[in-house]
PDB file of N, CA and C in Angstrom:
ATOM      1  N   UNK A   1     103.249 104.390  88.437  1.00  0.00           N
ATOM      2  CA  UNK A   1     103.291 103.429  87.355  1.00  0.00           C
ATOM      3  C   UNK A   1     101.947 103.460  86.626  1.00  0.00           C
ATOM      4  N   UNK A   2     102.000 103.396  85.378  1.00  0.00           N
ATOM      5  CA  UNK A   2     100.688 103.827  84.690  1.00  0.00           C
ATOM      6  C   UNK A   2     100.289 101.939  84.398  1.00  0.00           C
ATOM      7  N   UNK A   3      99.189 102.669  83.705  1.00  0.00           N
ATOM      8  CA  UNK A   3      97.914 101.245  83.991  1.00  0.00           C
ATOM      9  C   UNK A   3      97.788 101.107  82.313  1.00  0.00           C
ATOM     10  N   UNK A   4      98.037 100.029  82.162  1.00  0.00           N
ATOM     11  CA  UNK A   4      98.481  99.379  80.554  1.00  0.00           C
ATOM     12  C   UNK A   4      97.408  99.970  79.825  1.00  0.00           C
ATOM     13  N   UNK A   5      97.633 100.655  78.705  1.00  0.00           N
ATOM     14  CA  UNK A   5      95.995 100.655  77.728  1.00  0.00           C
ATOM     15  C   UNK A   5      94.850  99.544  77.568  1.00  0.00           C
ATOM     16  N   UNK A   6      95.575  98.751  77.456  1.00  0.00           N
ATOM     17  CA  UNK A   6      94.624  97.467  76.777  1.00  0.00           C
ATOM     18  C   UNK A   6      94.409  96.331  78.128  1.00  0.00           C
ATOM     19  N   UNK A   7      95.078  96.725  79.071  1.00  0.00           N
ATOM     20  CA  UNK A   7      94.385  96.746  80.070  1.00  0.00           C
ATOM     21  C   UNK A   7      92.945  96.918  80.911  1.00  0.00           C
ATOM     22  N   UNK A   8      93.549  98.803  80.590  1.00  0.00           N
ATOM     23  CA  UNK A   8      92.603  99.347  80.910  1.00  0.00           C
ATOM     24  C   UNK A   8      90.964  98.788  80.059  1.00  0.00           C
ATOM     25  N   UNK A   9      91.084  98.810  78.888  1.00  0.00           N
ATOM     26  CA  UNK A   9      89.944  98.820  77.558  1.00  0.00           C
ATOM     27  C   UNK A   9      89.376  97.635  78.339  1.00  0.00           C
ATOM     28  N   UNK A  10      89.773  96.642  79.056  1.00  0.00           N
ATOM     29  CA  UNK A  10      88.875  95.098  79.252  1.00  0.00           C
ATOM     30  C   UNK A  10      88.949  95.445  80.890  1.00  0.00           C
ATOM     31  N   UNK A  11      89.169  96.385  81.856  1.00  0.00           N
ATOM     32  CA  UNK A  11      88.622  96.203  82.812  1.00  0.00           C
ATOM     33  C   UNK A  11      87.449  96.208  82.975  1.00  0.00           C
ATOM     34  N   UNK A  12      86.446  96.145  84.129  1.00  0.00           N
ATOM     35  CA  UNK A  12      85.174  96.477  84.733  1.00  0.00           C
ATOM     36  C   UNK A  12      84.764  96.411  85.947  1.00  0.00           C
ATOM     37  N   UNK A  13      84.021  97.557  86.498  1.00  0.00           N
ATOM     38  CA  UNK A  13      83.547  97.087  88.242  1.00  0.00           C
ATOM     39  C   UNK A  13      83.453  95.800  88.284  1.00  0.00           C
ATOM     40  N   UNK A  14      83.648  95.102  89.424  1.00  0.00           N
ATOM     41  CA  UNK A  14      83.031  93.886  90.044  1.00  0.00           C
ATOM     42  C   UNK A  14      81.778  94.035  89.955  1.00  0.00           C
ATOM     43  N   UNK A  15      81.269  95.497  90.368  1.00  0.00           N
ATOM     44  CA  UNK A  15      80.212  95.003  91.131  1.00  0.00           C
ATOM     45  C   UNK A  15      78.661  95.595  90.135  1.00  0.00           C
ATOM     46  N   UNK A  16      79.090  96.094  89.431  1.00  0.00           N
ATOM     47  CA  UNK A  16      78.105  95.882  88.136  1.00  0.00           C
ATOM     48  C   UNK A  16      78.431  95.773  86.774  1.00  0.00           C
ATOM     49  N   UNK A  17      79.938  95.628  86.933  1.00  0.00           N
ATOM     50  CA  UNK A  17      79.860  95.333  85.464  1.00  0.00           C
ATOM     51  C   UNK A  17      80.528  96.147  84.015  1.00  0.00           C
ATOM     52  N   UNK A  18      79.825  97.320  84.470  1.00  0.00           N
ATOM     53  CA  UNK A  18      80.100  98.354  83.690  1.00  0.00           C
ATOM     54  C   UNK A  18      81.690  98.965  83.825  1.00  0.00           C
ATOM     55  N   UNK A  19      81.664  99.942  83.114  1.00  0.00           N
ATOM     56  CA  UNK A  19      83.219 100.778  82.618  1.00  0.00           C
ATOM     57  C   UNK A  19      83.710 101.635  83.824  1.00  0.00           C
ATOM     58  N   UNK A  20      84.997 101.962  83.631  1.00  0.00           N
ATOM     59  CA  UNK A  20      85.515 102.264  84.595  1.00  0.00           C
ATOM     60  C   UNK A  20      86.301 103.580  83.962  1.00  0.00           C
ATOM     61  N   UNK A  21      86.459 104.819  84.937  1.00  0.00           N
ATOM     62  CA  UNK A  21      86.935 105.916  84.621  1.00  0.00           C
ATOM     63  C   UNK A  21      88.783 105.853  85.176  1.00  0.00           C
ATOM     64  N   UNK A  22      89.269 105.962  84.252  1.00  0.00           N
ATOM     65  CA  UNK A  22      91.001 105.913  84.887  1.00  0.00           C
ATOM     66  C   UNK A  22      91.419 107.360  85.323  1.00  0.00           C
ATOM     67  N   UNK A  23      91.355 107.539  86.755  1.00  0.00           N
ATOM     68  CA  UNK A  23      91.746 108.889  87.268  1.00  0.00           C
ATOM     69  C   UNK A  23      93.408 108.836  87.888  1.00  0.00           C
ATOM     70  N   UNK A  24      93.930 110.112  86.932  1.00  0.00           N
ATOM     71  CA  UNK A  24      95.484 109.862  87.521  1.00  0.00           C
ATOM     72  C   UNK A  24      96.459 108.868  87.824  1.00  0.00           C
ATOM     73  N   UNK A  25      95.856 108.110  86.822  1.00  0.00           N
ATOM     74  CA  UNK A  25      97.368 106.520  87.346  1.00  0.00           C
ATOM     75  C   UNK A  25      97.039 106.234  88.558  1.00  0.00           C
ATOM     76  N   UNK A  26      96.182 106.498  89.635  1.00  0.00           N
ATOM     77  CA  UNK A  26      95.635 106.219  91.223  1.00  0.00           C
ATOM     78  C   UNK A  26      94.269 105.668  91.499  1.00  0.00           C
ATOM     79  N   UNK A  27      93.507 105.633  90.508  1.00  0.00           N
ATOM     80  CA  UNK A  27      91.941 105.474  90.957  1.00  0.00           C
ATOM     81  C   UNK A  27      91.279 104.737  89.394  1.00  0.00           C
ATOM     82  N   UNK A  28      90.637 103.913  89.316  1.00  0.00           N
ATOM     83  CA  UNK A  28      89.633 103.688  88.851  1.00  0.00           C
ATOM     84  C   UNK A  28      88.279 103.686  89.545  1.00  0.00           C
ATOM     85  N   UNK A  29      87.408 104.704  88.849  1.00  0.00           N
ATOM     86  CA  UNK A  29      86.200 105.364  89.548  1.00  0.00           C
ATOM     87  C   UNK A  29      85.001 104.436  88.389  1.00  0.00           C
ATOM     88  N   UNK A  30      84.056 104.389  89.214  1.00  0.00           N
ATOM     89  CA  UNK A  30      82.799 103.961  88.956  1.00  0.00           C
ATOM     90  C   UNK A  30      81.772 105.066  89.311  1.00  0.00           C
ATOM     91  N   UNK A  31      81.546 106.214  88.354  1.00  0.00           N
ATOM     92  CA  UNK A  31      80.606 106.911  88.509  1.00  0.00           C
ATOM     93  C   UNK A  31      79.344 106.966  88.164  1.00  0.00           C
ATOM     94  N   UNK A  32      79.110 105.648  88.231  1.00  0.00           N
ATOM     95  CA  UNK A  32      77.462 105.288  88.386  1.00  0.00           C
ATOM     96  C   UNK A  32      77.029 105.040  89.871  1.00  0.00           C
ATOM     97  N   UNK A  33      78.138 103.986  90.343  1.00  0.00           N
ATOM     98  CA  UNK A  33      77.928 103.706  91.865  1.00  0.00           C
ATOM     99  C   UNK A  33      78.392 104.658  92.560  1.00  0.00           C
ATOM    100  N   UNK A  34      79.182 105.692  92.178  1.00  0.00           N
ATOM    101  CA  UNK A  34      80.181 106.477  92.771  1.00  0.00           C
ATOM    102  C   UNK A  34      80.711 105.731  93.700  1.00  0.00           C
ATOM    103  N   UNK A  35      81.890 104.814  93.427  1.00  0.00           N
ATOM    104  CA  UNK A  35      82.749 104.129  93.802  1.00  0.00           C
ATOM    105  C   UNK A  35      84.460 104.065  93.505  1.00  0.00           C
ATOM    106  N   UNK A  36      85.198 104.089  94.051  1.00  0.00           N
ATOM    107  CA  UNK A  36      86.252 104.438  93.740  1.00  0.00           C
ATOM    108  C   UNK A  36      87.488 103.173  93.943  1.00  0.00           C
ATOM    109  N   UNK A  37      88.468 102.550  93.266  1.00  0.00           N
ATOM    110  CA  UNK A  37      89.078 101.226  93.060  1.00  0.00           C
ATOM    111  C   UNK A  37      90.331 101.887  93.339  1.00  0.00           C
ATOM    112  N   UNK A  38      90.768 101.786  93.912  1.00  0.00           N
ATOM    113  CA  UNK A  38      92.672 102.137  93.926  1.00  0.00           C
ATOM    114  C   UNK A  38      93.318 101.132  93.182  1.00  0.00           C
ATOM    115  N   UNK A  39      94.696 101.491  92.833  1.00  0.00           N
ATOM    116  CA  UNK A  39      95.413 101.128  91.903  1.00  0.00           C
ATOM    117  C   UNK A  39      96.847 101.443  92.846  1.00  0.00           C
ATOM    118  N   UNK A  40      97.540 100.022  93.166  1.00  0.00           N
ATOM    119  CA  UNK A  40      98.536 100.066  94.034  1.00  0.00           C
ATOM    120  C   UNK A  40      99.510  99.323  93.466  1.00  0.00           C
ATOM    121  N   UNK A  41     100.847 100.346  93.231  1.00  0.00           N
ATOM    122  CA  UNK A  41     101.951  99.811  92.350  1.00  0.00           C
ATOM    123  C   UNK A  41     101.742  99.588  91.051  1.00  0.00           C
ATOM    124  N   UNK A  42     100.477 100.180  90.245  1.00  0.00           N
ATOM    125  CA  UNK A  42     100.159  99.611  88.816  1.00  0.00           C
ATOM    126  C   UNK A  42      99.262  98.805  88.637  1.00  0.00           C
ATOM    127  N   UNK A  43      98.692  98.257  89.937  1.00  0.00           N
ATOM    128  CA  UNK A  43      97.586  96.911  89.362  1.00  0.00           C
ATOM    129  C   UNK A  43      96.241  97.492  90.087  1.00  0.00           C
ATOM    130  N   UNK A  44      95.449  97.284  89.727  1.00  0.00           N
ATOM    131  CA  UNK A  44      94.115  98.062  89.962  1.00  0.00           C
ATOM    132  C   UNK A  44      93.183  96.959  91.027  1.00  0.00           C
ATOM    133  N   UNK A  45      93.256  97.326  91.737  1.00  0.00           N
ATOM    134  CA  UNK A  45      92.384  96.251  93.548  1.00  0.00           C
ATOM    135  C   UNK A  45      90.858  96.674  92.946  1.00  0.00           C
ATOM    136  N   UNK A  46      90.314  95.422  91.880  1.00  0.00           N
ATOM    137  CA  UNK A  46      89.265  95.723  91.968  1.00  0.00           C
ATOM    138  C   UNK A  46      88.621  94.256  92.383  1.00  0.00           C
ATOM    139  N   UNK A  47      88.215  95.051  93.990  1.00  0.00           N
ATOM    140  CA  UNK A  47      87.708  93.744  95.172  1.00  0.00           C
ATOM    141  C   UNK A  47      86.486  95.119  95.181  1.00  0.00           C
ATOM    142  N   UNK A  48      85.436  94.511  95.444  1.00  0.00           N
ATOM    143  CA  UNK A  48      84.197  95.612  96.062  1.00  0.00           C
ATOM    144  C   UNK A  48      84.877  96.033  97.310  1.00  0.00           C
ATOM    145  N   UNK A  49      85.435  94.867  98.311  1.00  0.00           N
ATOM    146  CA  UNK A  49      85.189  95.250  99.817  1.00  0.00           C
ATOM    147  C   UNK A  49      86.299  96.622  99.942  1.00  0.00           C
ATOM    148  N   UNK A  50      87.245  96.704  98.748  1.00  0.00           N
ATOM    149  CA  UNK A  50      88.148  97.790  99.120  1.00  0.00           C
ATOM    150  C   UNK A  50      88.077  99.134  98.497  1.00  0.00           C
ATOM    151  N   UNK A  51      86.715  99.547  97.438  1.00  0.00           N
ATOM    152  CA  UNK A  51      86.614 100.309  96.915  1.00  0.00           C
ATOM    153  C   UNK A  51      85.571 101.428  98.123  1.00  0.00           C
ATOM    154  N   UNK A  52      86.566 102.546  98.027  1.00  0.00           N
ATOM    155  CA  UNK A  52      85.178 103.417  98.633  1.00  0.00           C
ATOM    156  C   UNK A  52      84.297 104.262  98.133  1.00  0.00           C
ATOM    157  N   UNK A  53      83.438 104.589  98.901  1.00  0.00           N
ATOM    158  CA  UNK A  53      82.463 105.826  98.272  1.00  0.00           C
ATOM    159  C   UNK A  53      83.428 107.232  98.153  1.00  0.00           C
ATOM    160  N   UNK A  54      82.637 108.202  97.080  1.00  0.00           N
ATOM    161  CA  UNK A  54      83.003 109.355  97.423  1.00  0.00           C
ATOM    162  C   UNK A  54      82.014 110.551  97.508  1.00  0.00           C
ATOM    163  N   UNK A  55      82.818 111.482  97.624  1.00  0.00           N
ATOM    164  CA  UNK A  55      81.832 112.420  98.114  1.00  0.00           C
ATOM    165  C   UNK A  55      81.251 113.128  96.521  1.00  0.00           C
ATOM    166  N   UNK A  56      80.514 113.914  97.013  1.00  0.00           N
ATOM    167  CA  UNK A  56      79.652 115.178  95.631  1.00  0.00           C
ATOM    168  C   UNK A  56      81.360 115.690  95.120  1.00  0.00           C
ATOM    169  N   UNK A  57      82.232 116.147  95.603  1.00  0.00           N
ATOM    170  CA  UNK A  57      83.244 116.798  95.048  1.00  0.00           C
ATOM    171  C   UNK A  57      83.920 116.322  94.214  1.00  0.00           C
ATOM    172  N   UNK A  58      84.232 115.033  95.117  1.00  0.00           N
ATOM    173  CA  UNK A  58      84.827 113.789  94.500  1.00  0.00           C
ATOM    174  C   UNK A  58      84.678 113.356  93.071  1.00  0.00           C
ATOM    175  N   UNK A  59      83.558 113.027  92.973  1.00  0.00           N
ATOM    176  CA  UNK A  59      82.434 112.570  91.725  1.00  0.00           C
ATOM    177  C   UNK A  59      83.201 113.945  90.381  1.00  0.00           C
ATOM    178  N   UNK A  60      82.306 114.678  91.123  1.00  0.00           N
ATOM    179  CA  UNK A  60      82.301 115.924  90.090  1.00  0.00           C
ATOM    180  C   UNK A  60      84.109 115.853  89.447  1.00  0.00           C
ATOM    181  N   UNK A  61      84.642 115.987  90.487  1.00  0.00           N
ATOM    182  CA  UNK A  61      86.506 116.195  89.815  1.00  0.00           C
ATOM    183  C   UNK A  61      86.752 115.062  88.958  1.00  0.00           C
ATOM    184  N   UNK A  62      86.148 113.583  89.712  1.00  0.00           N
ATOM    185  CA  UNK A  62      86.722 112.209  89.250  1.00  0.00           C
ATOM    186  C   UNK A  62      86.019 111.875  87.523  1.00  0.00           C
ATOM    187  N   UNK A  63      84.950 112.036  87.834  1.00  0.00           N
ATOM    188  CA  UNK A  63      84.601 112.461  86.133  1.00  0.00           C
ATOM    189  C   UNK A  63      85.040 113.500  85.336  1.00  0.00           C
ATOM    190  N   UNK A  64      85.401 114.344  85.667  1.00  0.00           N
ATOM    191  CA  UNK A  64      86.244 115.830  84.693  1.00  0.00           C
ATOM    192  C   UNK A  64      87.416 115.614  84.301  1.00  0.00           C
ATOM    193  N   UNK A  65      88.139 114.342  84.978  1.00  0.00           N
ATOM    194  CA  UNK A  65      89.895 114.499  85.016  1.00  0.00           C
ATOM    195  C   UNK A  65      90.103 112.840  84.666  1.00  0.00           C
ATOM    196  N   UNK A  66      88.450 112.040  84.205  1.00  0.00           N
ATOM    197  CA  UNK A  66      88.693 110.426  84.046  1.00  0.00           C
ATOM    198  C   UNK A  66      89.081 110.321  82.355  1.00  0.00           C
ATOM    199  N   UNK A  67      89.454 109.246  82.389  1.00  0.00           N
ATOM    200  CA  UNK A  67      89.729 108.950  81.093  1.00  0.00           C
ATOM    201  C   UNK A  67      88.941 107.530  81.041  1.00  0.00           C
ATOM    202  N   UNK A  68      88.026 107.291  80.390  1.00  0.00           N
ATOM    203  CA  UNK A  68      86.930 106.490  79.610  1.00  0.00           C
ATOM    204  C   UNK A  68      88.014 105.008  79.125  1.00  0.00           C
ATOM    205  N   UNK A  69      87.461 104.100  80.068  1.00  0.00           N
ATOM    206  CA  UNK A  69      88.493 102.772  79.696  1.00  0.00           C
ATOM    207  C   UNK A  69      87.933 102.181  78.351  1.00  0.00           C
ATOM    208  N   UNK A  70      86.641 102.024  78.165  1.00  0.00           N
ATOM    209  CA  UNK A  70      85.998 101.279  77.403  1.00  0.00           C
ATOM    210  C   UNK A  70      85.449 101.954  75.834  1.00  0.00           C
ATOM    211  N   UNK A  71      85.112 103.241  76.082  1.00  0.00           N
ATOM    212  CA  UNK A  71      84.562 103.905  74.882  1.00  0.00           C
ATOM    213  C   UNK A  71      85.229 105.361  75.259  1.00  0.00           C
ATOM    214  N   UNK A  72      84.790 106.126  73.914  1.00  0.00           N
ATOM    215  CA  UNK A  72      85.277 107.654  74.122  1.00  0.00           C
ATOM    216  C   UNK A  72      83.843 108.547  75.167  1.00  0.00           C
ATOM    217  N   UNK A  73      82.916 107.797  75.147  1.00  0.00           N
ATOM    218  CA  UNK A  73      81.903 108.923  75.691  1.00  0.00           C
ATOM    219  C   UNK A  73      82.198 108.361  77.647  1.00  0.00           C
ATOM    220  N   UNK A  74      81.358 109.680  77.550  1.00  0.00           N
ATOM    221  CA  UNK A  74      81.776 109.793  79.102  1.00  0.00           C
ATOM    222  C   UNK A  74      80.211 109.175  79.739  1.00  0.00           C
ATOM    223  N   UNK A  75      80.640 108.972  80.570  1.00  0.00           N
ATOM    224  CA  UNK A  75      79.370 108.137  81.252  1.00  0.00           C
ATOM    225  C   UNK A  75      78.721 109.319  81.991  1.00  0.00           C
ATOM    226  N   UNK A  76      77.443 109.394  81.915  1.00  0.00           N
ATOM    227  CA  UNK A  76      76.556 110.686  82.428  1.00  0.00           C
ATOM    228  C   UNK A  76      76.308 110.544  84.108  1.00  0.00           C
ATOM    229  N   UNK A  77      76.090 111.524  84.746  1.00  0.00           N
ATOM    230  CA  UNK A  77      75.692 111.688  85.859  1.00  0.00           C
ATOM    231  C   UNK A  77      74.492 110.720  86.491  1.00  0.00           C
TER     232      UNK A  77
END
């Protein structure tokens, strides 16, 4: 189940604030914290305590394949 546009445009981490990368209808990623939010049944669990870290691979794919909730630029490394 995909994750509403205008949804997406007004989400943000809990836990700083900032924009969130929409990976595959499954993940909203925080690649500043490199943190990762699952999205279960369509609604996006953004609790800190349930988001995990990821790895160097992770990062690298989850930014290449995110789609930018808030603006068109991509958030830098």
């Amino acid at each position: 189940m995909a994750v509403d546009p205008t949804l997406l445009s007004i989400l943000a981490c809990p836990q700083d604030k900032g924009p969130l990368l929409l990976v595959d209808d499954s993940v909203l990623y925080n690649p500043r914290l490199r943190r990762a939010y699952p999205i279960e049944n369509g609604i996006p669990v953004l609790l800190v305590d349930e988001a995990r870290a990821v790895t160097e691979a992770e990062h690298e794919d989850f930014v290449a394949r995110g789609v930018a909730g808030w603006t068109e630029d991509r958030v830098a490394d």
